[in-house]
N, C-alpha and C. Protein backbone atom coordinates (compact mmCIF):
# COMPACT_ATOMS: atom_id res chain seq x y z
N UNK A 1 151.38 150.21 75.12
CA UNK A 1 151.86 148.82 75.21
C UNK A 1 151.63 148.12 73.88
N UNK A 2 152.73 147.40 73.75
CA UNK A 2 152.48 146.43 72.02
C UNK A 2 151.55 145.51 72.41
N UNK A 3 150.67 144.78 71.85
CA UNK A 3 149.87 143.60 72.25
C UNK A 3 150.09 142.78 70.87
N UNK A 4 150.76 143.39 69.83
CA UNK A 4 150.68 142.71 68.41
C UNK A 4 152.16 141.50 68.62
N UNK A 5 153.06 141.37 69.83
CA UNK A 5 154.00 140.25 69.73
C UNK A 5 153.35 138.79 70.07
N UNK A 6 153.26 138.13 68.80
CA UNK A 6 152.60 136.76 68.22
C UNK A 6 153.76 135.41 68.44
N UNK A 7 152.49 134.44 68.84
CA UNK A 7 153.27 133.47 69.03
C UNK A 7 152.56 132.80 68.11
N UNK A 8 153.33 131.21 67.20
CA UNK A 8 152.96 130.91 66.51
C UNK A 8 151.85 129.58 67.09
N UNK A 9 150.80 128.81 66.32
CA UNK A 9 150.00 128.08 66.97
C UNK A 9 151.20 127.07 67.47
N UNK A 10 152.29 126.19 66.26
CA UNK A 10 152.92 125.09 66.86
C UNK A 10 153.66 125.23 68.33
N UNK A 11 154.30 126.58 68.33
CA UNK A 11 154.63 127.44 69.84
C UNK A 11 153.70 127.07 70.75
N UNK A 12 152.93 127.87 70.83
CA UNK A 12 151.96 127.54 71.96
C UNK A 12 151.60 125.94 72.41
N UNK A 13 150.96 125.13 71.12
CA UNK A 13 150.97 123.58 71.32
C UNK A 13 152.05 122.95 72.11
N UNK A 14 152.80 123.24 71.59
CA UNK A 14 154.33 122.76 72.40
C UNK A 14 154.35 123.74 73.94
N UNK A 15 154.19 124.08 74.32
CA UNK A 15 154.50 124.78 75.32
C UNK A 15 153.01 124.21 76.10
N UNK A 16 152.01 124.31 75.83
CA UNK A 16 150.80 123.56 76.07
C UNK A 16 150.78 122.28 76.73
N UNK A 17 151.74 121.31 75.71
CA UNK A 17 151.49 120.04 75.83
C UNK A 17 152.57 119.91 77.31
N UNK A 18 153.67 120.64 77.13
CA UNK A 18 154.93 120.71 78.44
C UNK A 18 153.98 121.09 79.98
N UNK A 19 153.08 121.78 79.66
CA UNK A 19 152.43 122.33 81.09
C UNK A 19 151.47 121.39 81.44
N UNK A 20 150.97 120.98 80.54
CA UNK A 20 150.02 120.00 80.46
C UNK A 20 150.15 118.42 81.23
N UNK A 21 151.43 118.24 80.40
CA UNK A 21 152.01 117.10 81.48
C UNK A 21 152.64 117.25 82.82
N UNK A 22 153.00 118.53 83.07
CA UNK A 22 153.79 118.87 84.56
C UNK A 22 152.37 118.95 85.37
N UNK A 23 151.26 119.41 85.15
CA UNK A 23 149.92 119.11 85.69
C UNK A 23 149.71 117.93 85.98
N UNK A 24 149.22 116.94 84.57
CA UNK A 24 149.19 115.19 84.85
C UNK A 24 149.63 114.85 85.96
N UNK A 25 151.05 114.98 85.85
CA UNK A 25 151.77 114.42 86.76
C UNK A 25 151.49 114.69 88.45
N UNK A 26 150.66 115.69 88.70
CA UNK A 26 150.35 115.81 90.17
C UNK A 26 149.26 115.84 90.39
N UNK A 27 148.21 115.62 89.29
CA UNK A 27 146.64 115.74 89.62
C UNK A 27 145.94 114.90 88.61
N UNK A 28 145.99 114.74 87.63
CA UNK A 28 145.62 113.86 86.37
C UNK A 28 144.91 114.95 86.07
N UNK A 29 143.75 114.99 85.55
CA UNK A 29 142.63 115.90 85.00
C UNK A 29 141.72 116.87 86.18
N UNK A 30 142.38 116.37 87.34
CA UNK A 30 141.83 117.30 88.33
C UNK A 30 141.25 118.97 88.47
N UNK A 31 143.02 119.47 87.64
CA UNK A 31 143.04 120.91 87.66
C UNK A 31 142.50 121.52 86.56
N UNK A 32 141.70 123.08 86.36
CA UNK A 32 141.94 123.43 84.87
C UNK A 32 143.02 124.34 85.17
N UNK A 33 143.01 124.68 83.65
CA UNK A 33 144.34 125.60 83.08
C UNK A 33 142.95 127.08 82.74
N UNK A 34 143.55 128.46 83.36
CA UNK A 34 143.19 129.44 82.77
C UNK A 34 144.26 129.98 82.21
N UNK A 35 143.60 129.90 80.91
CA UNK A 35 145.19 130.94 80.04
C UNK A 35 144.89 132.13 79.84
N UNK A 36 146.62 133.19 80.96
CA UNK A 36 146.29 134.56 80.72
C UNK A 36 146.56 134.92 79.64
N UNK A 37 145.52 135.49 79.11
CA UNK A 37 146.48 136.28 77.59
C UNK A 37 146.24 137.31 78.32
N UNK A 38 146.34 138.40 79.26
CA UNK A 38 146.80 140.07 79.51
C UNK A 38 147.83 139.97 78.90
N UNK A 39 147.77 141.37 78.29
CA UNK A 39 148.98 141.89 77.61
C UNK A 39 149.25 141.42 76.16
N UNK A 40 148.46 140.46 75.63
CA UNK A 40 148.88 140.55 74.63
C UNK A 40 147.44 140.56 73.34
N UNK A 41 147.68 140.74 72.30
CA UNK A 41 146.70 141.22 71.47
C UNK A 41 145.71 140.07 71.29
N UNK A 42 144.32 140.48 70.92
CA UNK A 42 143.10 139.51 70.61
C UNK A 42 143.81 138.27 69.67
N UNK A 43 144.83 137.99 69.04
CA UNK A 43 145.38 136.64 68.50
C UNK A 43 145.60 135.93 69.43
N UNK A 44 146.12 135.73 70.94
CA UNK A 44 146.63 135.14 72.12
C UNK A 44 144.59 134.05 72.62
N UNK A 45 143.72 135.70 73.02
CA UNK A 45 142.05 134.66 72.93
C UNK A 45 142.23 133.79 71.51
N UNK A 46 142.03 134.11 70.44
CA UNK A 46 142.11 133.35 69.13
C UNK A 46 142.66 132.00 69.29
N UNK A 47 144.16 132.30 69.54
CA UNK A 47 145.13 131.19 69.90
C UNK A 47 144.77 130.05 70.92
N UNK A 48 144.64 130.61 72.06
CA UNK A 48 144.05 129.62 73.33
C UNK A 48 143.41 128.72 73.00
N UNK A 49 142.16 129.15 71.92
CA UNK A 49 140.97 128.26 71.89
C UNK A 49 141.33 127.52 70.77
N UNK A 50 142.03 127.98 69.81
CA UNK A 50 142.35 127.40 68.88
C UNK A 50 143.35 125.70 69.67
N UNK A 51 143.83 125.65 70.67
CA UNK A 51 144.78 124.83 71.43
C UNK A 51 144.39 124.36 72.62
N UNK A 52 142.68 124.39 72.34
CA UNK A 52 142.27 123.91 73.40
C UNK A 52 141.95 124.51 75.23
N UNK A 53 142.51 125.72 75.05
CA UNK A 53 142.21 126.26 76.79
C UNK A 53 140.75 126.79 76.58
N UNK A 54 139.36 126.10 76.99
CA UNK A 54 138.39 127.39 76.93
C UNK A 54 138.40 128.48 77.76
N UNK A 55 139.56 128.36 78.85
CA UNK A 55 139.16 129.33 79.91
C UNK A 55 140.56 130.19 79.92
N UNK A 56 140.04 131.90 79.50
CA UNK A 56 141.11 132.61 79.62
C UNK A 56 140.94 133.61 80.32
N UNK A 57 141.71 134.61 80.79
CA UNK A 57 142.56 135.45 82.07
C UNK A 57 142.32 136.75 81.62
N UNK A 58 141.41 137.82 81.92
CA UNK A 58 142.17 139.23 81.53
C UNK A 58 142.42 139.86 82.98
N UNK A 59 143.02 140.99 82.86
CA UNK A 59 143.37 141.35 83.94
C UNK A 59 142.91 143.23 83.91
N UNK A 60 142.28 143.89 82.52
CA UNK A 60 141.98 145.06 82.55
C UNK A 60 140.93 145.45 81.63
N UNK A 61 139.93 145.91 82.04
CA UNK A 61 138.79 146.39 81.74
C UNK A 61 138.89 146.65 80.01
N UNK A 62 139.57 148.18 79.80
CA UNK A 62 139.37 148.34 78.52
C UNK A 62 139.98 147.59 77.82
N UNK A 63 141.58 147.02 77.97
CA UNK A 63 142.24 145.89 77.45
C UNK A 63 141.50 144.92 76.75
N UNK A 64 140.62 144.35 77.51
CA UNK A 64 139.25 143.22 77.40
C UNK A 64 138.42 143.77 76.63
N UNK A 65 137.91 144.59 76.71
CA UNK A 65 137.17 145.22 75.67
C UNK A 65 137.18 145.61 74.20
N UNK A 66 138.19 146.22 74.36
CA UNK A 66 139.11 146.38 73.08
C UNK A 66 139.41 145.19 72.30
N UNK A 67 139.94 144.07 72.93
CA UNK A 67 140.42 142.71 72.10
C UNK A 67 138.97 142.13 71.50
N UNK A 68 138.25 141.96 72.34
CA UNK A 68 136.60 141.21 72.65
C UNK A 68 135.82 142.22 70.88
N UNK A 69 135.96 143.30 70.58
CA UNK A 69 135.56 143.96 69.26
C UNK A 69 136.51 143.25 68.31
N UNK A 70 137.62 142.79 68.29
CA UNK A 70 138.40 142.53 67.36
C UNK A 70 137.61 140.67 66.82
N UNK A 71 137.02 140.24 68.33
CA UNK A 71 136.43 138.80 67.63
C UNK A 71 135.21 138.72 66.95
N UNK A 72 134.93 137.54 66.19
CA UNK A 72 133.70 137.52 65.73
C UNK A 72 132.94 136.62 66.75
N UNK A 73 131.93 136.24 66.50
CA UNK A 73 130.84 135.56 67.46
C UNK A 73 130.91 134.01 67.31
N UNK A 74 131.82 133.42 66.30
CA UNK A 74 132.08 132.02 67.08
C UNK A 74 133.47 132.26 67.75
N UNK A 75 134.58 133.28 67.17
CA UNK A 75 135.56 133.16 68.27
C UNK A 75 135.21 133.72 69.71
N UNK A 76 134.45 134.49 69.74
CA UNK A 76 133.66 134.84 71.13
C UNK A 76 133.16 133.74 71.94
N UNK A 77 132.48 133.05 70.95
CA UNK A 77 131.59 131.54 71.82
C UNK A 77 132.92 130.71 72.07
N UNK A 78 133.78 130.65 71.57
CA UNK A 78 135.16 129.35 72.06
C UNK A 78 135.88 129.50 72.93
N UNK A 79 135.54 130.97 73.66
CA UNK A 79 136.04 130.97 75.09
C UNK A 79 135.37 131.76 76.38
N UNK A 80 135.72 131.29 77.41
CA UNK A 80 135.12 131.76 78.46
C UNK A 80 136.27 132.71 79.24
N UNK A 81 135.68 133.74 79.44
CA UNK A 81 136.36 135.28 80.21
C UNK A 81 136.56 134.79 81.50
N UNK A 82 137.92 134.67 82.39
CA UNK A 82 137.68 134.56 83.66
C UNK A 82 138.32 136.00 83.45
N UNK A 83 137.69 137.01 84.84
CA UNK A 83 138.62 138.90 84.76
C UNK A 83 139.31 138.39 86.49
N UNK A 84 140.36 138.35 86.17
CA UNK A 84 141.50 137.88 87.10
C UNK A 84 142.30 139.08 87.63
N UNK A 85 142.20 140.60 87.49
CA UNK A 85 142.44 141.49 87.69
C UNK A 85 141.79 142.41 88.83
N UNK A 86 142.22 143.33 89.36
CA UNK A 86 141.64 143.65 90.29
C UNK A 86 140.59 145.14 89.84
N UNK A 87 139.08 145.03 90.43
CA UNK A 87 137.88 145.40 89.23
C UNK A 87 137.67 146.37 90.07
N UNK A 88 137.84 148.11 89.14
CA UNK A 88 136.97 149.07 90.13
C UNK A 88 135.44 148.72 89.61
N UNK A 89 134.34 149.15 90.70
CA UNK A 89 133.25 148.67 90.49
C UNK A 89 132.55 149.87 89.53
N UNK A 90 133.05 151.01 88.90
CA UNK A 90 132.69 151.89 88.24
C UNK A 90 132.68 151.21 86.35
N UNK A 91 134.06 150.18 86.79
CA UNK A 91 134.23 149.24 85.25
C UNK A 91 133.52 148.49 84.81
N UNK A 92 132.61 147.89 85.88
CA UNK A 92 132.16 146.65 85.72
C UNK A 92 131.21 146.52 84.10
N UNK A 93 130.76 147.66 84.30
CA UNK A 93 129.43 147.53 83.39
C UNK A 93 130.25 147.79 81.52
N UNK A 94 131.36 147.98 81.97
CA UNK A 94 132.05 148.34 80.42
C UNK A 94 132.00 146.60 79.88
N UNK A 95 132.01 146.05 80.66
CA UNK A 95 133.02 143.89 80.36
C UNK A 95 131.60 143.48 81.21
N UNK A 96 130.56 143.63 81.46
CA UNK A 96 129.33 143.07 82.44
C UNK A 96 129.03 142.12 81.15
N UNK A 97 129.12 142.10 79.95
CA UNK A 97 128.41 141.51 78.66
C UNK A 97 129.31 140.73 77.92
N UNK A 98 130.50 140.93 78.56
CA UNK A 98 131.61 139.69 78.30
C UNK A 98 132.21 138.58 79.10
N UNK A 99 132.42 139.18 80.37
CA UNK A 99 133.05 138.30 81.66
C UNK A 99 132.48 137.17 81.77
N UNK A 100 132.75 136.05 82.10
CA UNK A 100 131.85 134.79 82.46
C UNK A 100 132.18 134.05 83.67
N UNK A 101 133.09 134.57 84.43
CA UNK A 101 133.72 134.24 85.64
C UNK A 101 134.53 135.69 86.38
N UNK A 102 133.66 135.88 87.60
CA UNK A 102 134.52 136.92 87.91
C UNK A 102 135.28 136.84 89.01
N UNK A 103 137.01 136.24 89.43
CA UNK A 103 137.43 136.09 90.05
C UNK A 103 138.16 136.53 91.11
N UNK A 104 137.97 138.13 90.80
CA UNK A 104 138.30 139.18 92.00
C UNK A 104 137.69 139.24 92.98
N UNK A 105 136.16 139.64 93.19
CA UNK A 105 135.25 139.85 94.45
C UNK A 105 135.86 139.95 96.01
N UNK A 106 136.08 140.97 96.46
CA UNK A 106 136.58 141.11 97.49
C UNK A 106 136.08 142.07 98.70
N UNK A 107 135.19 142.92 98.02
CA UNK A 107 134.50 143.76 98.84
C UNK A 107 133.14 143.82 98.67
N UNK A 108 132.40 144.52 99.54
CA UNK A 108 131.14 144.86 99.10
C UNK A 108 130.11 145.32 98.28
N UNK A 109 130.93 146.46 97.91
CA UNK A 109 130.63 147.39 97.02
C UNK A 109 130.45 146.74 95.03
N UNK A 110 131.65 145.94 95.40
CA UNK A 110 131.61 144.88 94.09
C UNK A 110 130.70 143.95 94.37
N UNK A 111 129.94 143.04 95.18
CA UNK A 111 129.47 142.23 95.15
C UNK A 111 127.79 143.58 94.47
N UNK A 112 127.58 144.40 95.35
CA UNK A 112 126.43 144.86 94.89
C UNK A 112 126.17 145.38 93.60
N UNK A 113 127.24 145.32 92.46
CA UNK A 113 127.60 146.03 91.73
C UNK A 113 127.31 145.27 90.69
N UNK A 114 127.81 143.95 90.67
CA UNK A 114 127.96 142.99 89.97
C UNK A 114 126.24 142.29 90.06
N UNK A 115 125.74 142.11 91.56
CA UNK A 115 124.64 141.55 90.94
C UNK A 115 122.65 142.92 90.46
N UNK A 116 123.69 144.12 90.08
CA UNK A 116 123.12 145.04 89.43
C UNK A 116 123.11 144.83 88.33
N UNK A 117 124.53 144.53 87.68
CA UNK A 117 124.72 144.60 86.53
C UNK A 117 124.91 143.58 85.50
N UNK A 118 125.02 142.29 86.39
CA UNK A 118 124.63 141.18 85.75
C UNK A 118 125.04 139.69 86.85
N UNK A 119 123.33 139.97 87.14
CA UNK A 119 122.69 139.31 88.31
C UNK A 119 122.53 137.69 88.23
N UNK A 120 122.91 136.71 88.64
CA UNK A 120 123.36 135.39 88.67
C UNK A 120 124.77 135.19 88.63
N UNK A 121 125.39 135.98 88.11
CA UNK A 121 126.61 135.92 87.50
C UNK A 121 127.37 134.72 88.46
N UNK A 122 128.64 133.97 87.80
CA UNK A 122 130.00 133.16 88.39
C UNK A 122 130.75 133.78 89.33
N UNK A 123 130.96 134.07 90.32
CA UNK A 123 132.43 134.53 90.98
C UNK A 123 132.95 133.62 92.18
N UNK A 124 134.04 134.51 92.00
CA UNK A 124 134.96 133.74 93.59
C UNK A 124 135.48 134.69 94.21
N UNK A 125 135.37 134.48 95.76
CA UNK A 125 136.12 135.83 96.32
C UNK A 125 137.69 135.37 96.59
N UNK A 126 137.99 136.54 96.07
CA UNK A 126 139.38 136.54 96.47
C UNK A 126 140.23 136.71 97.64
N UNK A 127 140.97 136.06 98.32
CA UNK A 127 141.66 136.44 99.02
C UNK A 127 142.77 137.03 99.54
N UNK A 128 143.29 137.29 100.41
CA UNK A 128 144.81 138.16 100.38
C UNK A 128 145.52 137.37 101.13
N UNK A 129 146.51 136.32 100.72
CA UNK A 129 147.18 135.75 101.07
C UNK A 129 148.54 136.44 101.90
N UNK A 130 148.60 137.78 101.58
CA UNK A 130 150.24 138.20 101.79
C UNK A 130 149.92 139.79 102.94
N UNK A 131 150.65 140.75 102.96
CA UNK A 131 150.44 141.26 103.62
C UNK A 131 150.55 142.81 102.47
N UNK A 132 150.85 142.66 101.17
CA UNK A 132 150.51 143.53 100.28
C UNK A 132 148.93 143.97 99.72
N UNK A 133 148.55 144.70 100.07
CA UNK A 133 147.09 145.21 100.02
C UNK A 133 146.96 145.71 98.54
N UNK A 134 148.02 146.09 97.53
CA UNK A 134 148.14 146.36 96.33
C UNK A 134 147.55 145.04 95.14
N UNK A 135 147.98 143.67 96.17
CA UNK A 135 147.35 142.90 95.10
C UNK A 135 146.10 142.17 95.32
N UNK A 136 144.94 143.07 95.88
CA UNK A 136 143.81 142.83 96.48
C UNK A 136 143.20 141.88 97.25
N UNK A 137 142.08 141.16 97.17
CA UNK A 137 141.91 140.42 97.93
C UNK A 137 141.47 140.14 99.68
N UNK A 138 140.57 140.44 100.34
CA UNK A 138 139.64 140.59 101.62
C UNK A 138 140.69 139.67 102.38
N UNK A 139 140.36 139.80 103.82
CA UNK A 139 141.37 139.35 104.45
C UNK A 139 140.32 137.86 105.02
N UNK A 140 141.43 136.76 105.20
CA UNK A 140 141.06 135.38 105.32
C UNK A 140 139.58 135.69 106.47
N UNK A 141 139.89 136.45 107.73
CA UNK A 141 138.94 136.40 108.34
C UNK A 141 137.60 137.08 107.62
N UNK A 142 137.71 138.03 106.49
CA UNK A 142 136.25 138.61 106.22
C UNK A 142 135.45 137.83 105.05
N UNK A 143 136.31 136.50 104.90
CA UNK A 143 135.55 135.73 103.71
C UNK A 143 134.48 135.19 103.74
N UNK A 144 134.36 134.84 105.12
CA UNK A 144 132.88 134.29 105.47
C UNK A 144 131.76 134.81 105.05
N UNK A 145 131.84 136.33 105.40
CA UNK A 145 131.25 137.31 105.59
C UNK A 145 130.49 137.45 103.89
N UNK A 146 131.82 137.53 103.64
CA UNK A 146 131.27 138.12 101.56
C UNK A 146 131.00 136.76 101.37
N UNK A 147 131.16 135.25 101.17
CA UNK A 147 130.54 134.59 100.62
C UNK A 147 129.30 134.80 100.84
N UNK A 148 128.60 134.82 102.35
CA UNK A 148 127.29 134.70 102.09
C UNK A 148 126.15 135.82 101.85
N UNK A 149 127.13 137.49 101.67
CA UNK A 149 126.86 138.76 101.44
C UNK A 149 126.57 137.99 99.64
N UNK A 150 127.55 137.55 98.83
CA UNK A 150 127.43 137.16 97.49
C UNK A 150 126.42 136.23 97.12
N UNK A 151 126.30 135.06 98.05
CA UNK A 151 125.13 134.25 97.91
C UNK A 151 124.21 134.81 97.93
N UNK A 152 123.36 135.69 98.81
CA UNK A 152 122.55 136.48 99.39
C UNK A 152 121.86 137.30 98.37
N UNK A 153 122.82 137.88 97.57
CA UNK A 153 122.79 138.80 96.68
C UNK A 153 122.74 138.41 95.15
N UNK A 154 122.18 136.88 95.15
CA UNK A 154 121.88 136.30 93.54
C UNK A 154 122.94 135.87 92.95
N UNK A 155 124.98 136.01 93.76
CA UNK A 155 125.40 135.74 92.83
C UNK A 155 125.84 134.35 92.91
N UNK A 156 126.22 133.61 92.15
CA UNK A 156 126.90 132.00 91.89
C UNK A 156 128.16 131.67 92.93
N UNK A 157 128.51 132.01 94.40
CA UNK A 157 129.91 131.72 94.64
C UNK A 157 130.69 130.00 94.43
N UNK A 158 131.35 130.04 93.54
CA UNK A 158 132.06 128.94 93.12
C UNK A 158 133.53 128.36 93.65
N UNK A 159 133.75 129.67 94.24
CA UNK A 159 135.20 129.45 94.58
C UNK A 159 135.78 130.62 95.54
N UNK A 160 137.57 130.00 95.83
CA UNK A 160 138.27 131.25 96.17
C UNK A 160 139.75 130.89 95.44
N UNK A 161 139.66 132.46 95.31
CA UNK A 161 141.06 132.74 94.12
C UNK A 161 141.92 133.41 95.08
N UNK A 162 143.21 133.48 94.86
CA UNK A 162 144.59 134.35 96.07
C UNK A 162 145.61 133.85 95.10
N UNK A 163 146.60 134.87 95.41
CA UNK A 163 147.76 135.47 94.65
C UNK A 163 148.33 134.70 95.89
N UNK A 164 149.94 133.63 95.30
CA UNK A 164 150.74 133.41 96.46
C UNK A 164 151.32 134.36 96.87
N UNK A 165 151.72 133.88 97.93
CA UNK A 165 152.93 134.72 98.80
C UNK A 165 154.23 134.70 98.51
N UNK A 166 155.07 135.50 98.64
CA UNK A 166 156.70 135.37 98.33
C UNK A 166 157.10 134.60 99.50
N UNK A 167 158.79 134.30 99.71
CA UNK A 167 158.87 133.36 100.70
C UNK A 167 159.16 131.76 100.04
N UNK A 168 159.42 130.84 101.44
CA UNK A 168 159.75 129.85 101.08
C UNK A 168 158.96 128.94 100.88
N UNK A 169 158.95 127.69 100.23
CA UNK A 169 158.22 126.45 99.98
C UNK A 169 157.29 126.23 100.99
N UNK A 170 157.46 126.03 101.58
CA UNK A 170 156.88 125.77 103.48
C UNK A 170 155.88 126.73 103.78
N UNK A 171 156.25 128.22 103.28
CA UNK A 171 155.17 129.41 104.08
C UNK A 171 154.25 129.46 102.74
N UNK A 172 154.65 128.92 101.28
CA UNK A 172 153.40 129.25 100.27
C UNK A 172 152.43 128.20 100.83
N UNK A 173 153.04 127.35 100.49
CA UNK A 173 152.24 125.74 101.03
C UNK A 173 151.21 126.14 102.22
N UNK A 174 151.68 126.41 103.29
CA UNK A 174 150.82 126.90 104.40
C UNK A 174 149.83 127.62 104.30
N UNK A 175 149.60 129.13 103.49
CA UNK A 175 148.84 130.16 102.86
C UNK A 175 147.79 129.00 102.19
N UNK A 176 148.56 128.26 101.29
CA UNK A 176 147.86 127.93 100.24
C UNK A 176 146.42 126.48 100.78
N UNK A 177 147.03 125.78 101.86
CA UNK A 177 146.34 125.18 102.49
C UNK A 177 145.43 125.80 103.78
N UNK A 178 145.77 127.02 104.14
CA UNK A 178 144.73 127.56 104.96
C UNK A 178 143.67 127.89 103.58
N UNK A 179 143.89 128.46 102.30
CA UNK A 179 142.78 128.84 101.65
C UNK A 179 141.73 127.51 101.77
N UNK A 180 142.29 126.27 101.09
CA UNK A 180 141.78 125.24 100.56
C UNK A 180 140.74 125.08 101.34
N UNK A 181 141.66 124.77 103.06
CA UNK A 181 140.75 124.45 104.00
C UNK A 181 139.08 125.04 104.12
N UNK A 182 139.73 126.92 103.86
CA UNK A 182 138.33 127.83 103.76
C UNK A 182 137.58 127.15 102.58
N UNK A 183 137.80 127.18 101.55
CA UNK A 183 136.60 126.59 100.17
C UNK A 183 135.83 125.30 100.82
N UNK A 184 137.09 124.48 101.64
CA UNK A 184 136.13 123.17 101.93
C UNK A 184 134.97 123.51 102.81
N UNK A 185 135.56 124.55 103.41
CA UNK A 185 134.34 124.47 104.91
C UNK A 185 133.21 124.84 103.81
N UNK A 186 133.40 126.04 103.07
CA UNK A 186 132.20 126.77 102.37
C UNK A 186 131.69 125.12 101.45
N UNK A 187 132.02 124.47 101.03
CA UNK A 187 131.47 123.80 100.21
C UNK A 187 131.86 123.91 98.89
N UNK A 188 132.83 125.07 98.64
CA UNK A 188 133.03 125.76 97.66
C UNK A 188 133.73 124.72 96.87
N UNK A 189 133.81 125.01 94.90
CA UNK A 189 134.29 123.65 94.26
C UNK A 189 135.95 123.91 93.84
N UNK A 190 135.65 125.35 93.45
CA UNK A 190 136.62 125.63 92.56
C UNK A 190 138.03 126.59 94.16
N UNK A 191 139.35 126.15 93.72
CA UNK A 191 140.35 127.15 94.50
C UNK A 191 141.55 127.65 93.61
N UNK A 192 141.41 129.00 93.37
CA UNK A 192 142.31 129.39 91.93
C UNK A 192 143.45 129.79 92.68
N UNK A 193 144.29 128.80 92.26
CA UNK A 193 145.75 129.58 93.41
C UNK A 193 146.92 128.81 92.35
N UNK A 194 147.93 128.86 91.85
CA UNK A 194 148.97 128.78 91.26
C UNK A 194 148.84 129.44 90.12
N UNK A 195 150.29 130.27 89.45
CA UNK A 195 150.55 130.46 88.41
C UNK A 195 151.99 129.73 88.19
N UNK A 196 152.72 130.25 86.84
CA UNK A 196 153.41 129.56 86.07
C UNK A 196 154.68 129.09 87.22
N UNK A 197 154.82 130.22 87.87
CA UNK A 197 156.00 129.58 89.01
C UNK A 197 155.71 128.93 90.44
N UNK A 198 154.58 128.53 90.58
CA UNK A 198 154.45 127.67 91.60
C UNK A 198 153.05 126.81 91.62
N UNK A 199 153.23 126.80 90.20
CA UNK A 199 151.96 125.55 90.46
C UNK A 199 152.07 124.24 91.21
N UNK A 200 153.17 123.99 90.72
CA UNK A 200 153.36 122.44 91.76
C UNK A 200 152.75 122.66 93.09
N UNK A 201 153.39 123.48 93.83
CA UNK A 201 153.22 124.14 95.46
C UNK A 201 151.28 124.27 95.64
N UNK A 202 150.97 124.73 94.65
CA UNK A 202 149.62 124.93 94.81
C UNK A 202 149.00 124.00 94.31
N UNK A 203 149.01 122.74 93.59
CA UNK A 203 148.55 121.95 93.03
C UNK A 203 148.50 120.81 93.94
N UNK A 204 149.95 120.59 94.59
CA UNK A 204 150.10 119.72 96.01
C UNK A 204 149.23 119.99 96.95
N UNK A 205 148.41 121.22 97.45
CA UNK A 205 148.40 121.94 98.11
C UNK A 205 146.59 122.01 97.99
N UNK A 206 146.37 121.46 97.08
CA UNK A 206 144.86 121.26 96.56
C UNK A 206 144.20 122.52 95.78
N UNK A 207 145.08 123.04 94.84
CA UNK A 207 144.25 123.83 93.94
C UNK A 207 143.52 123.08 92.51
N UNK A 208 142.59 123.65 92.25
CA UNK A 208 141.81 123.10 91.31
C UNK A 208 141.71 123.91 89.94
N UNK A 209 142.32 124.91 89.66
CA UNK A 209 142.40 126.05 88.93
C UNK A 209 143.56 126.63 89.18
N UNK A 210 145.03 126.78 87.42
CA UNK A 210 146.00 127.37 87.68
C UNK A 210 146.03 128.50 86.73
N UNK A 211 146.22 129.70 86.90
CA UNK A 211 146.14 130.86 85.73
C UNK A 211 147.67 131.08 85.43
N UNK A 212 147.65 130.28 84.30
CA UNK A 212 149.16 130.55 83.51
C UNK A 212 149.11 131.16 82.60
N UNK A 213 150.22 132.34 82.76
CA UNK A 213 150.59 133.13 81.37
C UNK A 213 151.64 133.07 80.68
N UNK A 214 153.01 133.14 81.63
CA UNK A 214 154.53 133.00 81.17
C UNK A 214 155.02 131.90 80.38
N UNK A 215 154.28 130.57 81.22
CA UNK A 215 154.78 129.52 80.81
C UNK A 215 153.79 129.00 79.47
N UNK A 216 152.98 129.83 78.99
CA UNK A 216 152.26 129.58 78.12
C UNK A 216 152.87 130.46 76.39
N UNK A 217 152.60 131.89 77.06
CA UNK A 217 153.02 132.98 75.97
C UNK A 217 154.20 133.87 76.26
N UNK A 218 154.94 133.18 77.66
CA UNK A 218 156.18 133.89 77.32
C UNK A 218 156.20 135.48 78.06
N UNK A 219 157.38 136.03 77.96
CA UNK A 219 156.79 137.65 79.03
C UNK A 219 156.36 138.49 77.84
N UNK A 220 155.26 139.69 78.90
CA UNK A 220 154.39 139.83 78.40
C UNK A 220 155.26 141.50 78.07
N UNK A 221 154.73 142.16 77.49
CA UNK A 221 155.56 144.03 77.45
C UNK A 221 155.09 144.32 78.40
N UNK A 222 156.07 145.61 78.57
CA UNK A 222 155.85 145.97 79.69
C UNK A 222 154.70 147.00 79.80
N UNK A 223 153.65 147.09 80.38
CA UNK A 223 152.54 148.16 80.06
C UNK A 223 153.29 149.46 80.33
């Protein structure tokens, strides 16, 4: 896969400032922005922070790793790792010394894994909004369960993250407000649910966290 197709800083600013205000407009400062750079080369982390996102997106172990050698240690300090990808727990320990938010958590095996390998740690469990098991995520009824398996177990639960559903306006909305509802009961702060094509839906909908990539850097190659 190429990761070297560059966008320029005024690009990004401009494209920044456009998402930025389509946010305003339905939440004021409510939401953050995680910017995915997957897929594209350690200039995209560079870029982000350079434009203000501290919080960015990977989605693959060595990917992350690989870019993360290319920075030095203040571009390292100017952003924070959310791993938005779905994590075998054999990986963890490759990115355990980079991640700073881990927003997959969905099973067990990861929760014990994670507070082995770096114990306090940030996460959110994810959920499975849809009926595709490919794009991970524990099912609404077993969330209970792992939040307080994760609490239990030293780690930080902050939130819940879910991939929308395909379908119409009406059935995302619905998904997206049964999650919310779950974070409220938990107490939970953070709910990571919109990307570039349906943030509105999820933003209406009470998300507090949107992971945009498209509408930021454009499509990504194809891996």
């Amino acid at each position: 896969m190429n990761l070297d197709k560059k966008l320029s800083r005024e690009q990004l600013l401009d494209r920044a400032g456009m998402l930025r205000e389509r946010i305003s407009a339905l939440s004021g400062d409510r939401v953050e922005i995680v910017a995915v750079t997957k897929g594209f080369g350690s200039w995209a982390l560079r870029l982000a922070a350079e434009c203000g996102f501290r919080n960015v997106g990977e989605n693959y172990a060595q990917e992350l790793k690989a870019k993360w050698s290319d920075l030095n240690e203040d571009q390292r300090e100017a952003v924070d790792v959310h791993f938005i990808g779905g994590m075998q727990t054999n990986k963890v320990r490759q990115v355990a010394e980079i991640v700073d938010v881990w927003q997959t958590v969905d099973r067990a095996s990861l929760v014990r894994e994670l507070s082995k390998r770096c114990p306090g740690s940030s996460v959110m469990v994810q959920v499975n909004l849809t009926e595709n098991e490919a794009q991970g995520g524990c099912p609404m009824t077993e969330a209970d369960q792992l939040i307080s398996l994760a609490t239990s177990a030293g780690l930080e639960v902050t939130g819940l993250m879910a991939i929308g559903p395909q379908g119409d306006v009406a059935s995302i909305r619905s998904a997206y407000r049964e999650l919310v509802s779950l974070a409220d009961d938990q107490g939970l702060r953070h709910r990571s649910i919109g990307m570039s094509n349906d943030l509105e839906i999820a933003i209406e909908s009470g998300s507090t966290m949107v992971r945009i990539g498209t509408a930021l850097f454009g499509d990504r190659p194809t891996r």
